[in-house]
C-alpha atoms as a PDB file:
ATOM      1  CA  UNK A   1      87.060  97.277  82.689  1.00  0.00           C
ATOM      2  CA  UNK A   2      87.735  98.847  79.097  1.00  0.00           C
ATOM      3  CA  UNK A   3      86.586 102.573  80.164  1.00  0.00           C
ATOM      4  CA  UNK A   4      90.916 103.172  80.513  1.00  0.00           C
ATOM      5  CA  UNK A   5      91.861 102.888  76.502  1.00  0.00           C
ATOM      6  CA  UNK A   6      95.370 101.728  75.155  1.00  0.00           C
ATOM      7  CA  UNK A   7      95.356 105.024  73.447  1.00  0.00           C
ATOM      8  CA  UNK A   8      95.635 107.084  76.923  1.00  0.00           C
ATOM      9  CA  UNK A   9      97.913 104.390  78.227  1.00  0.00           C
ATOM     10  CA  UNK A  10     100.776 104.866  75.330  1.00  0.00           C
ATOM     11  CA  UNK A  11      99.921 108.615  75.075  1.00  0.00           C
ATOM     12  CA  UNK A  12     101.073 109.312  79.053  1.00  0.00           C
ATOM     13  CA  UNK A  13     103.993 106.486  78.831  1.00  0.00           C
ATOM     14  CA  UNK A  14     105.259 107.339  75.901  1.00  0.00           C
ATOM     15  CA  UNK A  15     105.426 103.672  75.059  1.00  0.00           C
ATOM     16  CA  UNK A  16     104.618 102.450  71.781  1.00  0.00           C
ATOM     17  CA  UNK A  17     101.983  99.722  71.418  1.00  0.00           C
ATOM     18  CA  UNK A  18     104.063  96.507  70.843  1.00  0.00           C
ATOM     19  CA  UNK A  19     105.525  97.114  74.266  1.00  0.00           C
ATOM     20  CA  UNK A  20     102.687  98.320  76.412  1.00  0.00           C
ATOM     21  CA  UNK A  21     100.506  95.235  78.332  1.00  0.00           C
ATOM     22  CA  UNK A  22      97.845  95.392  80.432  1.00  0.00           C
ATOM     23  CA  UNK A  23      96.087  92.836  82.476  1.00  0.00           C
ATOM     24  CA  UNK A  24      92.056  93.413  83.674  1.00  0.00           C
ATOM     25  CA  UNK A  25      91.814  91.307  86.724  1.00  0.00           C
ATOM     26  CA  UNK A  26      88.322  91.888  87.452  1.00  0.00           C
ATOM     27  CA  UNK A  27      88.552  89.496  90.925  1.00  0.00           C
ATOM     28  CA  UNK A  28      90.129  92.464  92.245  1.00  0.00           C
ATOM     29  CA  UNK A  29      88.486  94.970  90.229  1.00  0.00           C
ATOM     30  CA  UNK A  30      92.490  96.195  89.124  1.00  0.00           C
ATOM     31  CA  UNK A  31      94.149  96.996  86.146  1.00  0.00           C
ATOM     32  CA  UNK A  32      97.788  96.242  85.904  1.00  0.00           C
ATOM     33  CA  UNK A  33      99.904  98.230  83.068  1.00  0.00           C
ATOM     34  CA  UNK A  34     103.680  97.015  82.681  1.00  0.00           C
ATOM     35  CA  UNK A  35     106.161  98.621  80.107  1.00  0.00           C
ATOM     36  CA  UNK A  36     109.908  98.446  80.135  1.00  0.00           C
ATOM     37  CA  UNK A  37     111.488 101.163  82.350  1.00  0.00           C
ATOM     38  CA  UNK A  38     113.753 103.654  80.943  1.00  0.00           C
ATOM     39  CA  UNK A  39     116.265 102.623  83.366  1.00  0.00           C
ATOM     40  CA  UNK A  40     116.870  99.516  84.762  1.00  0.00           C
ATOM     41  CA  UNK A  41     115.410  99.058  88.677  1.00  0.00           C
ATOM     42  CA  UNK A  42     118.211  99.280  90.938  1.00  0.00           C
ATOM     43  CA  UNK A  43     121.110 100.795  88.296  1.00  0.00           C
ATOM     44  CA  UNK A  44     122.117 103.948  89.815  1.00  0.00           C
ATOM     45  CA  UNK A  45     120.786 106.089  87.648  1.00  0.00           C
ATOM     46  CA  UNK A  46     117.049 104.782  88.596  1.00  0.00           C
ATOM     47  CA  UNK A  47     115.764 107.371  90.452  1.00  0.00           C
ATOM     48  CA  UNK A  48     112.178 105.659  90.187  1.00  0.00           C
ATOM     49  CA  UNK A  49     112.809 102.543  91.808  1.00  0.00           C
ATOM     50  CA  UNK A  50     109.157 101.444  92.690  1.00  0.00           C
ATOM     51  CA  UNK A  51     107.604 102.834  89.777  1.00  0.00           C
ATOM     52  CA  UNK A  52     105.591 105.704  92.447  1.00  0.00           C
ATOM     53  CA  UNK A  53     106.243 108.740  89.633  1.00  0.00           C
ATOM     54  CA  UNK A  54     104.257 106.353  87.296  1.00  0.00           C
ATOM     55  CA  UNK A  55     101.773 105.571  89.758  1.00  0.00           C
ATOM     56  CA  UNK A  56     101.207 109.122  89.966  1.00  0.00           C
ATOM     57  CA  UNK A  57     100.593 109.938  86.271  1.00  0.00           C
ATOM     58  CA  UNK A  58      98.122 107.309  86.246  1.00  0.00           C
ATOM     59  CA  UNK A  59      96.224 108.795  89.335  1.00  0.00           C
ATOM     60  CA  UNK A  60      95.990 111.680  87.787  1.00  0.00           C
ATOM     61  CA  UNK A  61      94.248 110.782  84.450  1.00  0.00           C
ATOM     62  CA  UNK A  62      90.683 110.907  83.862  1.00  0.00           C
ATOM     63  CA  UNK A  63      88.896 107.721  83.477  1.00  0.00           C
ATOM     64  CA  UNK A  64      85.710 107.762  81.687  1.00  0.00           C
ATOM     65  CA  UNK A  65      82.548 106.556  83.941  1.00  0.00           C
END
């Protein structure tokens, strides 16, 4: 599952490299990205609280085949 590189990862989050993780969980063909959130989940000024705007970015990035 490497055809989704750190690089694009840090370059749409933002996040720098020390904080970005990723986990390949081939079982269920997934890969799970988790980086601290600019807000807190649940403060009120989250206006993200499920992560979906995120979700979205990453739908919307090419993956090479």
């Amino acid at each position: 599952m490497s055809r989704l590189p750190h690089r694009r990862q840090r370059a749409l989050t933002g996040t720098p490299e020390q904080l970005l993780k990723r986990f390949d969980i081939a079982d269920l063909n997934v890969i799970k990205i988790s980086f601290p959130r600019p807000v807190v989940q649940g403060n009120r000024d989250d206006r993200d609280m499920h992560g979906a705007q995120w979700a979205h970015l990453l739908a919307e990035m090419e993956i090479d085949a």
